[in-house]
N, C-alpha and C. Protein backbone atom coordinates (compact mmCIF):
# COMPACT_ATOMS: atom_id res chain seq x y z
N UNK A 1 3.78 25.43 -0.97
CA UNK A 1 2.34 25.28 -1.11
C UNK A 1 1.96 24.68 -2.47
N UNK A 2 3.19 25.20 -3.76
CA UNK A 2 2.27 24.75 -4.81
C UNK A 2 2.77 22.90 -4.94
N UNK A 3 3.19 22.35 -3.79
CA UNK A 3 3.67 20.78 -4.04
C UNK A 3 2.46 20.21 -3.23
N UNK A 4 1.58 20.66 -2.56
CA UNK A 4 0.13 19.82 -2.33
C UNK A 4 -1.04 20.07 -3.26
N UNK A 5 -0.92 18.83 -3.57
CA UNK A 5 -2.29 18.62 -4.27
C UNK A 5 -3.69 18.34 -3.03
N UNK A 6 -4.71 19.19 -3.17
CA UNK A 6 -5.57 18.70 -2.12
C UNK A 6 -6.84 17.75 -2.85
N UNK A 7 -6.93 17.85 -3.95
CA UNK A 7 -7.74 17.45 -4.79
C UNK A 7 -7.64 15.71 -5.11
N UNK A 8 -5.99 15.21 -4.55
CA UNK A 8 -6.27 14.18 -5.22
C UNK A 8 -5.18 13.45 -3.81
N UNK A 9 -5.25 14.28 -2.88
CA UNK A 9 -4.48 13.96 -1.63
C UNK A 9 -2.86 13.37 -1.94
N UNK A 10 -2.46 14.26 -2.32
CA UNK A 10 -0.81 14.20 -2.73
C UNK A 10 0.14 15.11 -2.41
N UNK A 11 1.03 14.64 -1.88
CA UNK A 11 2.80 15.51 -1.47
C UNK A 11 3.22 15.58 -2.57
N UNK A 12 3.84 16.43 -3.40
CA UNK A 12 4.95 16.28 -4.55
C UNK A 12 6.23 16.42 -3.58
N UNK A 13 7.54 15.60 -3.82
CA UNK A 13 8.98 15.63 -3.22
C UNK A 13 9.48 16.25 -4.29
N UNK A 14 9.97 17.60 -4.09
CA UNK A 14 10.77 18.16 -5.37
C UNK A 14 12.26 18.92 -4.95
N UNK A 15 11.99 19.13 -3.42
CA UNK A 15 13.29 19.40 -2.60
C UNK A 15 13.52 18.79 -1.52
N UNK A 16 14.56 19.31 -1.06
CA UNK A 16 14.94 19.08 0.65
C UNK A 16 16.08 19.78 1.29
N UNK A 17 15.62 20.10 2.25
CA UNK A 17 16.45 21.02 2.52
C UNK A 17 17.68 20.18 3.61
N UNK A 18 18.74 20.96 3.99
CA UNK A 18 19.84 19.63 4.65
C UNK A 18 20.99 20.86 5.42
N UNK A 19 21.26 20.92 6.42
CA UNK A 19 21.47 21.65 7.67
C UNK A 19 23.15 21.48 7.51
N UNK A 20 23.83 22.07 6.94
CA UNK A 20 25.47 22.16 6.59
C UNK A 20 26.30 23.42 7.24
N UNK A 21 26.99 22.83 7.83
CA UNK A 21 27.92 24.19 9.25
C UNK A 21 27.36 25.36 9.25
N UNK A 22 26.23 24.69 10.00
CA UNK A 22 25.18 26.10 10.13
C UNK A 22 24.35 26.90 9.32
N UNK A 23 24.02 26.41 8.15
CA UNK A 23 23.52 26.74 7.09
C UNK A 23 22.52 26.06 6.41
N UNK A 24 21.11 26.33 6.20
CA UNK A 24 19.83 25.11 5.49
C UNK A 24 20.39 25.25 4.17
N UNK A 25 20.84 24.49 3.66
CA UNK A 25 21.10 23.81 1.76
C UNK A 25 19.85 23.60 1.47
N UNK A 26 19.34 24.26 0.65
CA UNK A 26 18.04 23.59 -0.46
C UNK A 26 18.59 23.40 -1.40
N UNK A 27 17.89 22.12 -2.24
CA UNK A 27 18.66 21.17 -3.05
C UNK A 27 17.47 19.93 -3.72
N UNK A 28 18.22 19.22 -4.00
CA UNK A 28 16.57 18.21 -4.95
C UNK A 28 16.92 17.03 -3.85
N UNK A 29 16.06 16.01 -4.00
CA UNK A 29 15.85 15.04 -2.91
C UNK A 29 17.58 14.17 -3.14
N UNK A 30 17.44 13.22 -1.83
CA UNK A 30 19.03 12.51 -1.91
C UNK A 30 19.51 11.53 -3.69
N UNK A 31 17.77 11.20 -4.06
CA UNK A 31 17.92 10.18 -5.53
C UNK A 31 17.99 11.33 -6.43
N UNK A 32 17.64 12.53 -6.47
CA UNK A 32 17.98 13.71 -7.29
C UNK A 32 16.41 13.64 -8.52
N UNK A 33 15.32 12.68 -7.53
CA UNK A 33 13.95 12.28 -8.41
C UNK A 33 12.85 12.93 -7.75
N UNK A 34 11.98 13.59 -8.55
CA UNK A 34 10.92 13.71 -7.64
C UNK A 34 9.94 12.59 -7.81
N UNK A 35 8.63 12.84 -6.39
CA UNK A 35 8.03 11.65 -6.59
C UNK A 35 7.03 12.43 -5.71
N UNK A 36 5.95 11.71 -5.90
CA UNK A 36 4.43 11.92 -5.19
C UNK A 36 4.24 11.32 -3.86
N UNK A 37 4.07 11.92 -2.94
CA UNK A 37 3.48 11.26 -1.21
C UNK A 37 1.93 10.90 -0.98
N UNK A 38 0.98 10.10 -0.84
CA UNK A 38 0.22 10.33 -0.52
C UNK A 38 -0.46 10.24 0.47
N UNK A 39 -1.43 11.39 1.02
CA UNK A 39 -1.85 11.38 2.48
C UNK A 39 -3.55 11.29 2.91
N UNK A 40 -3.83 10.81 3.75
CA UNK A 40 -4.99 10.22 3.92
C UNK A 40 -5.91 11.33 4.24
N UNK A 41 -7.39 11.17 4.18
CA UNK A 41 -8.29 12.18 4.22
C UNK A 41 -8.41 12.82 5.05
N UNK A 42 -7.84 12.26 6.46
CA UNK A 42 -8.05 13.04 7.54
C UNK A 42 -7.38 14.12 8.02
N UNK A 43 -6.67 13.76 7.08
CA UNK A 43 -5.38 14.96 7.16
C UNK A 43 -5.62 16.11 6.54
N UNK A 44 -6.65 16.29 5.70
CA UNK A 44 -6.98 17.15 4.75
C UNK A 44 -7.24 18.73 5.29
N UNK A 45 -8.14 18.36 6.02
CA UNK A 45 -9.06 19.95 6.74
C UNK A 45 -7.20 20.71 7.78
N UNK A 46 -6.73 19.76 8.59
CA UNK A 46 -5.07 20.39 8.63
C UNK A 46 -4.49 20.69 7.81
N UNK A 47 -4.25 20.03 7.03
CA UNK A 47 -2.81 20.81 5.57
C UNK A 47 -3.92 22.07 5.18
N UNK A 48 -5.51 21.96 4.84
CA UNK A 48 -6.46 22.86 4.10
C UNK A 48 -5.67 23.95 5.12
N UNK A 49 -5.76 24.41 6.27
CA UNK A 49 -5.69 25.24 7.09
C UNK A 49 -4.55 25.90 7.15
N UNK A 50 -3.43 25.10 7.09
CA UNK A 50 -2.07 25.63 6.90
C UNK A 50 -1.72 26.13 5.85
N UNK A 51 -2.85 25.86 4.85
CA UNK A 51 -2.19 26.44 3.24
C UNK A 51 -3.02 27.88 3.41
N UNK A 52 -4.24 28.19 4.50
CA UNK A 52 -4.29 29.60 4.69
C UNK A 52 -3.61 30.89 4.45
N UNK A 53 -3.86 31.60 3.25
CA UNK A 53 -3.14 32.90 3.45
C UNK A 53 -1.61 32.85 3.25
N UNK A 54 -1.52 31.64 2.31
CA UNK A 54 -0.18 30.97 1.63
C UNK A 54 0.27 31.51 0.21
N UNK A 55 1.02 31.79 -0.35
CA UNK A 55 1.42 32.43 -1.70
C UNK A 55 2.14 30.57 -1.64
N UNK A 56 1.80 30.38 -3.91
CA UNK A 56 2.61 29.11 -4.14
C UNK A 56 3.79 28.94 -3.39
N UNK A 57 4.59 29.87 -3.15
CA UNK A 57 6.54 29.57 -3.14
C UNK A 57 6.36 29.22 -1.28
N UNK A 58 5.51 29.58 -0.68
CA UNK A 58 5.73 29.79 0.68
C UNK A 58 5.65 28.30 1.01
N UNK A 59 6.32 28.03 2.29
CA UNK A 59 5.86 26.09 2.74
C UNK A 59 5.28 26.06 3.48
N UNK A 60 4.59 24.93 3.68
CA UNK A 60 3.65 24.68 4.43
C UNK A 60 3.81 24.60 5.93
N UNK A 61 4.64 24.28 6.02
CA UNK A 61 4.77 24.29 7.99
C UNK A 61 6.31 25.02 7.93
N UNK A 62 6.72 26.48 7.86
CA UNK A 62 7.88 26.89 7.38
C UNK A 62 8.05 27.62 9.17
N UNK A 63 9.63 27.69 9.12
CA UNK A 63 9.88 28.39 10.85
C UNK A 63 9.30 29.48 11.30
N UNK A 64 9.93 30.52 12.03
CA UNK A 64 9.23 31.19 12.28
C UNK A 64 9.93 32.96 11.74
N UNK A 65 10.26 32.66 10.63
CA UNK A 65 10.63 33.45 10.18
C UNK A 65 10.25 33.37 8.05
N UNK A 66 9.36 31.80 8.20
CA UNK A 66 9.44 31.84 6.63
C UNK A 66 10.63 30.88 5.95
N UNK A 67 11.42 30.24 6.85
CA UNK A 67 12.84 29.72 6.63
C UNK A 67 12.29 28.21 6.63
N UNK A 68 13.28 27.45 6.29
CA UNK A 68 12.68 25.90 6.21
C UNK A 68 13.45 25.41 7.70
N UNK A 69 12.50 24.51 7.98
CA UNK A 69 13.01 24.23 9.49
C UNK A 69 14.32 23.57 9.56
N UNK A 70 14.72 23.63 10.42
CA UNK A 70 16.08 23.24 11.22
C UNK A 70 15.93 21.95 11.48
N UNK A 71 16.73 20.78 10.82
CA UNK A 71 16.99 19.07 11.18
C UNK A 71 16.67 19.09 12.97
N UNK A 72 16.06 18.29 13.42
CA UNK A 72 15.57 18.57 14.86
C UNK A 72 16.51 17.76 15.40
N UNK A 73 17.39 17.09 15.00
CA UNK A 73 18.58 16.52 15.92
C UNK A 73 19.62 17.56 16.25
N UNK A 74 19.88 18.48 15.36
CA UNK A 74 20.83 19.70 15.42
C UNK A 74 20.59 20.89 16.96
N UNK A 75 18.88 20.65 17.49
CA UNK A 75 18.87 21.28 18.40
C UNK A 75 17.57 20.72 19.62
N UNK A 76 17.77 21.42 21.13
CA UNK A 76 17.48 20.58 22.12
C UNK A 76 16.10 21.19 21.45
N UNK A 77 15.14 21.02 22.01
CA UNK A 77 13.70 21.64 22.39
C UNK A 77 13.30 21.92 20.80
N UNK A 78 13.66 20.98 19.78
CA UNK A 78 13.43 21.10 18.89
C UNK A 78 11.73 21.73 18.23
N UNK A 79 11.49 22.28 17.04
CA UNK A 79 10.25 21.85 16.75
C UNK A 79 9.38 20.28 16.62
N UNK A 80 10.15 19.46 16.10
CA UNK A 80 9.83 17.96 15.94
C UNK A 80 9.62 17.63 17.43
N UNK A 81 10.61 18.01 18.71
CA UNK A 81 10.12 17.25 19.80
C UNK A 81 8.91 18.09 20.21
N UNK A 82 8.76 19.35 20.35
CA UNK A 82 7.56 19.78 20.64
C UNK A 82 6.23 19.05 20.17
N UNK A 83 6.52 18.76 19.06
CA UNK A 83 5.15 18.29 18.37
C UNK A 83 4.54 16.60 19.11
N UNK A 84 5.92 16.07 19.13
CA UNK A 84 5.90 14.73 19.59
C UNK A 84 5.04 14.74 21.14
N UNK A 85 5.72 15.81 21.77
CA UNK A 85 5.17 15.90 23.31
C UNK A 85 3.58 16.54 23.06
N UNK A 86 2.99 17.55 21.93
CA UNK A 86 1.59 18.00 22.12
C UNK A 86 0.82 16.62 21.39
N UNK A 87 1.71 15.95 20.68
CA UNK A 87 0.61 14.32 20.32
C UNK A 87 0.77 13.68 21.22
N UNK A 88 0.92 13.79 22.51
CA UNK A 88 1.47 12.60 23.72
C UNK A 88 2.03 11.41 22.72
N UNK A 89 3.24 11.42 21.94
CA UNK A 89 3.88 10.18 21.39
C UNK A 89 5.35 10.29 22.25
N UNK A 90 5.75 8.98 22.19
CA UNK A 90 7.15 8.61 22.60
C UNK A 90 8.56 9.33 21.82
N UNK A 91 9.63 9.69 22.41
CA UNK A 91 10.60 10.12 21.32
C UNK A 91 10.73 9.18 20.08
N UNK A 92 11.02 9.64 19.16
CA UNK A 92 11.34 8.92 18.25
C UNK A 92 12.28 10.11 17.14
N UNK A 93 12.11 9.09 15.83
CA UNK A 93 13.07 10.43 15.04
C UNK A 93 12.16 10.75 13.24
N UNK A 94 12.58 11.48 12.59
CA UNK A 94 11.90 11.48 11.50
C UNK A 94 11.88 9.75 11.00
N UNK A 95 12.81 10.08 10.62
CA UNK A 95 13.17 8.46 10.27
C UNK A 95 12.28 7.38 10.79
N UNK A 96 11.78 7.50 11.74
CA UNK A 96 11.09 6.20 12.44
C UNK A 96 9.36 6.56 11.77
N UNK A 97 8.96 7.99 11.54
CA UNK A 97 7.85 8.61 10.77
C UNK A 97 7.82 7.49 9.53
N UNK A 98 8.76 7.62 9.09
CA UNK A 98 8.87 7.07 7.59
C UNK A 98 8.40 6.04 7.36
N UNK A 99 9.33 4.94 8.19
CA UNK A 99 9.37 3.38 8.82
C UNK A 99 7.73 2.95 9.47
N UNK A 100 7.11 3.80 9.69
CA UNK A 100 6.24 3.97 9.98
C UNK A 100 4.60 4.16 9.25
N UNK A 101 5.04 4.87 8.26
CA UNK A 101 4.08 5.11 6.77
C UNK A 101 4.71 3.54 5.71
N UNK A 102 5.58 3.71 6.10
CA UNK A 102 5.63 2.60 4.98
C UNK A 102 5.27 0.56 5.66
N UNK A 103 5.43 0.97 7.46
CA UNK A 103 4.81 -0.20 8.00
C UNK A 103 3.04 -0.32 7.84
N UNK A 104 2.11 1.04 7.53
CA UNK A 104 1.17 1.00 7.42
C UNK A 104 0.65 1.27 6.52
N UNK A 105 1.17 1.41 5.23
CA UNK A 105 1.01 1.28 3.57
C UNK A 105 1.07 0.03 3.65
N UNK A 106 1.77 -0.83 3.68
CA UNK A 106 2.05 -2.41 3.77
C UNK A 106 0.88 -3.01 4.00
N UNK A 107 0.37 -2.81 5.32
CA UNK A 107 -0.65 -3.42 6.01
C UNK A 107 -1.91 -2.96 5.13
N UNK A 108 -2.15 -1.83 4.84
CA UNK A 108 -3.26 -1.75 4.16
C UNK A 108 -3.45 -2.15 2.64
N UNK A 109 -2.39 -3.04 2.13
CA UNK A 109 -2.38 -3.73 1.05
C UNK A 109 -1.73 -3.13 -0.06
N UNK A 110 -1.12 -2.19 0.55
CA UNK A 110 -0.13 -1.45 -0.52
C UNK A 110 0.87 -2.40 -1.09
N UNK A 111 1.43 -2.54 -2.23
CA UNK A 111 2.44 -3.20 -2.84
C UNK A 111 3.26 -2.91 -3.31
N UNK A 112 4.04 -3.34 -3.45
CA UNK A 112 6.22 -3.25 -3.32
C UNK A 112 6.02 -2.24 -4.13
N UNK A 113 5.45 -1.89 -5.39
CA UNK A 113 5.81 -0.53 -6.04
C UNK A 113 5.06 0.73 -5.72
N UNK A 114 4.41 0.15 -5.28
CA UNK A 114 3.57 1.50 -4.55
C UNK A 114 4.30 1.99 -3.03
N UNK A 115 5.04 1.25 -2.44
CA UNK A 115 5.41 1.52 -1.22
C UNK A 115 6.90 1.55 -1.94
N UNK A 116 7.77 1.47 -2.81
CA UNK A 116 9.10 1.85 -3.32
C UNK A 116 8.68 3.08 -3.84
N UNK A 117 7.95 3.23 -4.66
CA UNK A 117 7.34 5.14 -5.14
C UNK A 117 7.19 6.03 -3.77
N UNK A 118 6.74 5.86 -2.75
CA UNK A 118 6.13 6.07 -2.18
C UNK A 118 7.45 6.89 -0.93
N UNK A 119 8.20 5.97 -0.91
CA UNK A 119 9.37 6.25 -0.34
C UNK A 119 10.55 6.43 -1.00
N UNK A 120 10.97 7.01 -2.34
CA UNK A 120 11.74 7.24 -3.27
C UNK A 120 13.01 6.06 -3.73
N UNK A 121 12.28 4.63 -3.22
CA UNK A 121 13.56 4.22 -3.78
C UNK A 121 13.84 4.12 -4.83
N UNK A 122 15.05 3.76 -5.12
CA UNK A 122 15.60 3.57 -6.83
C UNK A 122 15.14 2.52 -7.13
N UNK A 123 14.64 1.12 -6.62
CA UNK A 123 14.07 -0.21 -7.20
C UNK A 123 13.74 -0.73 -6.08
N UNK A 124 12.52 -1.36 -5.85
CA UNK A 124 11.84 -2.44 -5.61
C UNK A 124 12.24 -3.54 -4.67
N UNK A 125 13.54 -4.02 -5.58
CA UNK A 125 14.71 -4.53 -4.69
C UNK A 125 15.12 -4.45 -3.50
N UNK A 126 15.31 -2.84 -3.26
CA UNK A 126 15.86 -2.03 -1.98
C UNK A 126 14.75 -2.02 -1.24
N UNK A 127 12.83 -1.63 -1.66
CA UNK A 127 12.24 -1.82 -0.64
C UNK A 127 12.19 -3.19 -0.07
N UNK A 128 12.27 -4.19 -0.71
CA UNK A 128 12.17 -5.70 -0.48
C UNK A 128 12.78 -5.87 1.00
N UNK A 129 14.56 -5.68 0.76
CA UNK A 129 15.21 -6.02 1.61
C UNK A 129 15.11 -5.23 2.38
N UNK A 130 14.85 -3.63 3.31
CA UNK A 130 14.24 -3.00 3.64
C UNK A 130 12.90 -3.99 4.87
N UNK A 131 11.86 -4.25 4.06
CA UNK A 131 10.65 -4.00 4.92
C UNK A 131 10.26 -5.45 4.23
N UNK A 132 11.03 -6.70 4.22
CA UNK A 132 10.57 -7.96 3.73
C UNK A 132 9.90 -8.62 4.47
N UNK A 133 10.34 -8.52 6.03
CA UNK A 133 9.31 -9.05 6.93
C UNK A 133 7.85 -8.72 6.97
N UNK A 134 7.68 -7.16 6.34
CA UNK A 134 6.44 -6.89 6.42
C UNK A 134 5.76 -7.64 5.29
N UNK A 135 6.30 -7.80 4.01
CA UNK A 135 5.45 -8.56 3.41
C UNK A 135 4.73 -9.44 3.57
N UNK A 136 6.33 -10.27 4.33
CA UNK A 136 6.14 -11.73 4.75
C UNK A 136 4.65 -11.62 5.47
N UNK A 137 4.46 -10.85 6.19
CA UNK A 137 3.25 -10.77 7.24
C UNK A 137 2.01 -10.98 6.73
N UNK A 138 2.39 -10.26 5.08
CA UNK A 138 0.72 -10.09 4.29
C UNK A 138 0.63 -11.51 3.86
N UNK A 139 1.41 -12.54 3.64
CA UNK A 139 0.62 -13.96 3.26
C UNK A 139 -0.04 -14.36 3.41
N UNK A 140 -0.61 -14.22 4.18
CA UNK A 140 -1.40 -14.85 5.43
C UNK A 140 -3.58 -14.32 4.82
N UNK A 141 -3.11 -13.14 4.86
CA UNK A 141 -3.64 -12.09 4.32
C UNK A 141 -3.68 -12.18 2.71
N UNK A 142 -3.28 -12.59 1.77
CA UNK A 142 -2.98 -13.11 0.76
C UNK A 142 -3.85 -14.46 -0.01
N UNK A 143 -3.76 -15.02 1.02
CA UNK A 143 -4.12 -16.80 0.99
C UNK A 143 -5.43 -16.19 1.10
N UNK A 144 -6.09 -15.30 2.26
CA UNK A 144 -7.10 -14.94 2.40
C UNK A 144 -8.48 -14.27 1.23
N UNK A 145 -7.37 -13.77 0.43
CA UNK A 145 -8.18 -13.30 -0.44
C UNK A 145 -8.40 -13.97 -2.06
N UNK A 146 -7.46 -14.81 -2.20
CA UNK A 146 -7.43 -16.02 -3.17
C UNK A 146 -8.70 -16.91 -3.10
N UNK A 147 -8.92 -17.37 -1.93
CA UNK A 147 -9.81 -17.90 -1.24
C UNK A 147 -11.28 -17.52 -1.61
N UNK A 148 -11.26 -16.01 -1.43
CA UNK A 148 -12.63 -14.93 -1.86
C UNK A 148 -13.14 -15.30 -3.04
N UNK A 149 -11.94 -15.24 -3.69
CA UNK A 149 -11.88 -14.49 -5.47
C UNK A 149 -12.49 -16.42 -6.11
N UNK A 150 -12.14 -17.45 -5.35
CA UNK A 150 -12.25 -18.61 -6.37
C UNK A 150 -13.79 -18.72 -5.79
N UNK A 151 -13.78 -18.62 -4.31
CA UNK A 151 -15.43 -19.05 -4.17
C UNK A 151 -16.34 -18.34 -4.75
N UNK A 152 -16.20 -17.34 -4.85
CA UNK A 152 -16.98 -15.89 -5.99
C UNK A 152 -16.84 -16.38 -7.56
N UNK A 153 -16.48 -17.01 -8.10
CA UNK A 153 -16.00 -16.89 -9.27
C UNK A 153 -16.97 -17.93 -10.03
N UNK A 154 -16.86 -17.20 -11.41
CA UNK A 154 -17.70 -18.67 -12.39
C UNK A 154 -17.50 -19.86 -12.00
N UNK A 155 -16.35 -19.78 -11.80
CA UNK A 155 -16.28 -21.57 -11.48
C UNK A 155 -17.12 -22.26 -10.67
N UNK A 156 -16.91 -21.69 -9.62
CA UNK A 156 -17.84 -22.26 -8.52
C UNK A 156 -18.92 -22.05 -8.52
N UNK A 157 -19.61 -21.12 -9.27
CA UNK A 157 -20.88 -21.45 -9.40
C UNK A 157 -21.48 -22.70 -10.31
N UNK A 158 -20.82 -22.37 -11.48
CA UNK A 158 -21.16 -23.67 -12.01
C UNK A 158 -21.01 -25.04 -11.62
N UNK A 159 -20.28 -25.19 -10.88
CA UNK A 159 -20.57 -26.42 -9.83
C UNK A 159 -21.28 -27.10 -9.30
N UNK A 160 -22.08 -25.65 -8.43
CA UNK A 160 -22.92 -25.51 -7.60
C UNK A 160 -24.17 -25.79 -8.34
N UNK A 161 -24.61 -27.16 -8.07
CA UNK A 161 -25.59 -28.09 -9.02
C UNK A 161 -26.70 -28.11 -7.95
N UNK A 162 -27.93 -28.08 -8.17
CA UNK A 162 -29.01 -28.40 -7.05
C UNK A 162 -29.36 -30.18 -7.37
N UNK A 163 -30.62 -30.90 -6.91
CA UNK A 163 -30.72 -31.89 -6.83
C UNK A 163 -31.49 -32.26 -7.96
N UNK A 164 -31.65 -31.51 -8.96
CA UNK A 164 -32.10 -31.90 -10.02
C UNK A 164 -31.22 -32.36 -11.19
N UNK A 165 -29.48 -31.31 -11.02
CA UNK A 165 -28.57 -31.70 -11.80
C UNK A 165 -28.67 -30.45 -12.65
N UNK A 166 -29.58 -29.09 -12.24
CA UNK A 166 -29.51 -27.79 -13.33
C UNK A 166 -28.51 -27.14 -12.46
N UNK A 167 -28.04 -26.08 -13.60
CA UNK A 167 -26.89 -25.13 -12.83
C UNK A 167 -27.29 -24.05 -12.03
N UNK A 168 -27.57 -23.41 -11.34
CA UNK A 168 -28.23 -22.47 -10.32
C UNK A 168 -27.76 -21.42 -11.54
N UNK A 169 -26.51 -21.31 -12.40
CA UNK A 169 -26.35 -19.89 -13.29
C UNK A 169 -26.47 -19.96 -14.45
N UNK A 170 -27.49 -21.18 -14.87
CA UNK A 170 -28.22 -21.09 -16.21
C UNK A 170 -28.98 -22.05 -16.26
N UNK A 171 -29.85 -21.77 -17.15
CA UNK A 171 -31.18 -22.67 -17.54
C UNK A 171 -30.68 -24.06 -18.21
N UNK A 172 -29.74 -24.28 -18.96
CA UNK A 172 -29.26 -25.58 -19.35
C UNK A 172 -28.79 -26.54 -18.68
N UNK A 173 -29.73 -27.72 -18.49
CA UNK A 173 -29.61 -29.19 -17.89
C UNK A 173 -28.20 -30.02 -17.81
N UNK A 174 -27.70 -30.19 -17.09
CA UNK A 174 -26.54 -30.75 -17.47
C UNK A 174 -26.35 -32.19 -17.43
N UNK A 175 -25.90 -33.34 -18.54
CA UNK A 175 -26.01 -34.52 -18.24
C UNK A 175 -25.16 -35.35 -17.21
N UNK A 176 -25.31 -36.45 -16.56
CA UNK A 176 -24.56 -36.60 -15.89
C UNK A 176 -23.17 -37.38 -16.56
N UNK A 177 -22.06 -37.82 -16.60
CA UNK A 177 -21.44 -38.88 -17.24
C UNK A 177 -21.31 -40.29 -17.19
N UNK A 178 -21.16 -41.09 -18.12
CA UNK A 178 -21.19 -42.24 -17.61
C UNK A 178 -20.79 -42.92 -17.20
N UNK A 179 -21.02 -43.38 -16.34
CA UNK A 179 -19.61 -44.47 -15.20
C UNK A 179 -19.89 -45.81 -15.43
N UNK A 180 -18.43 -46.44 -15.19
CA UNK A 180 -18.53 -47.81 -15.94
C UNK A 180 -17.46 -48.39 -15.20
N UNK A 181 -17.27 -49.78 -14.92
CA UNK A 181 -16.05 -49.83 -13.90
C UNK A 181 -15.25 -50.15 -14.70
N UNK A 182 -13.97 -50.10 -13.66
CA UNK A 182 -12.60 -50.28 -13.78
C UNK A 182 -11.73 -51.53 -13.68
N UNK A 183 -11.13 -52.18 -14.61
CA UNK A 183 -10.55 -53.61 -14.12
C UNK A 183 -9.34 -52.99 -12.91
N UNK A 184 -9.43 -51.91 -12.88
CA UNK A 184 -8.10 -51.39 -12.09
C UNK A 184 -8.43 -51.02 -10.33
N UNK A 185 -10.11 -51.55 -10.46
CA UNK A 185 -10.58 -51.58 -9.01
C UNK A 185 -10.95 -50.00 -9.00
N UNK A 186 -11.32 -49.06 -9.71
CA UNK A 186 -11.87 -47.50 -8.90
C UNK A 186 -13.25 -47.61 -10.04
N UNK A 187 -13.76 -46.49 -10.44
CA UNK A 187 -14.56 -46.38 -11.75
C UNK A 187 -13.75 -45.19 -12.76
N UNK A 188 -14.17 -45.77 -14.05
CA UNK A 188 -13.81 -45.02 -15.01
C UNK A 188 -15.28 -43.95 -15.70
N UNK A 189 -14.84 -42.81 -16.30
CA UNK A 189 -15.70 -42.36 -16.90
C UNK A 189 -15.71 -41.42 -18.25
N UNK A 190 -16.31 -41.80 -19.82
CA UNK A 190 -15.93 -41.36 -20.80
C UNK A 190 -16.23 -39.92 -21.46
N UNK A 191 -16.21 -39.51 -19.65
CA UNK A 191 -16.60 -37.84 -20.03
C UNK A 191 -15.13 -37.41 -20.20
N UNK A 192 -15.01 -36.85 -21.70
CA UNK A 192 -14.00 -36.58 -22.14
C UNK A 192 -13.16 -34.89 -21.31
N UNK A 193 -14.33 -34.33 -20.81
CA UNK A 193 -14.04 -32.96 -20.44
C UNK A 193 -13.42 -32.99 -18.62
N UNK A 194 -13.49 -34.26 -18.24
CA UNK A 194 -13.06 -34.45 -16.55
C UNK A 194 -11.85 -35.10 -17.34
N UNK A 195 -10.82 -34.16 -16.96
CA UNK A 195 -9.71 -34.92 -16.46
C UNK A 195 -9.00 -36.43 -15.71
N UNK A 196 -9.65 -36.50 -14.84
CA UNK A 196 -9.18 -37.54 -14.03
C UNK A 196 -9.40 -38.87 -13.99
N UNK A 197 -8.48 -39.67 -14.79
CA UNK A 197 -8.87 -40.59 -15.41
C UNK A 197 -9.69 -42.07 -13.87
N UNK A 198 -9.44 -41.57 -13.45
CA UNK A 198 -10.15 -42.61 -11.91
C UNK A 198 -11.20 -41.47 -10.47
N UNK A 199 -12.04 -41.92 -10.79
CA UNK A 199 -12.68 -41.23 -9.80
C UNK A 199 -13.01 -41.69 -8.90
């Protein structure tokens, strides 16, 4: 109980427990790091409920004796498949849970270090090769918001000249430059601040 934060919607990972010839091992996670989970609002008023009538040391969804649950591959009619069958979801395995938070961290614009924290890897790297296709996916999505940020931006407003030649984002007139032709066949112009020497 005392590894949820409800205040700021956070898992702390500080153990794990691991099912050895018949025996739950508690122990520190497989990187031997702890790290923060975080879980979405809706989830809140559930975990609030389960931490009911909880002392710190006790866990949050613990067996039925207070014990940490049993790896649900180790047995038929597991707790994990129960749960799967009262969410009407398909079998699947923890593992695919995971693959799963971290396919929809992605999508919601989460980024490589936030989704490597997120899932304890040791570097960045490992989520890359991992879940690269998903990135790949956000480009798209990417381009999209580049797009936002330049049409929004000073720049483009100042551009944005009406037919008088004033700037819509300030009171100062702007002159036009002078154009003059080109023996090179385009026009030239000795506005020193345009770049482009042919317009």
């Amino acid at each position: 109980m005392k590894d949820v934060d409800l205040d700021r919607n956070r898992l702390w990972v500080r153990q794990n427990a691991v099912y050895v010839k018949g025996f739950v091992i508690v122990g520190t996670p497989k990187t031997h790091q702890q790290r923060m989970v975080p879980f979405p609002s809706f989830l809140s008023d559930e975990i609030t409920s389960a931490l009911l009538e909880r002392r710190d040391d006790d866990l949050v969804f613990p067996g039925r004796f207070g014990q940490p649950q049993i790896t649900p591959t180790k047995q038929d009619g597991s707790w994990f498949e129960r749960a799967l069958r009262l969410a009407e979801l398909s079998p699947m395995t923890i593992h695919d849970l995971r693959h799963t938070a971290a396919s929809l961290a992605v999508s919601a614009g989460a980024n490589v270090k936030a989704v490597q924290k997120m899932l304890g890897h040791k570097s960045a790297a490992m989520t890359l090769d991992v879940y690269a296709d998903l990135f790949d996916d956000d480009l798209s999505a990417v381009a999209e918001r580049l797009d936002d940020v330049v049409r929004s931006s000073i720049v483009g407003k100042t551009w944005a000249l009406d037919h008088s030649g004033r700037s819509h984002v300030g009171s100062k007139r702007l002159k036009s430059p002078e154009i003059r032709a080109s023996s090179e066949g385009g026009t030239r112009t000795r506005d020193t601040t345009i770049m482009s020497r042919v317009l």
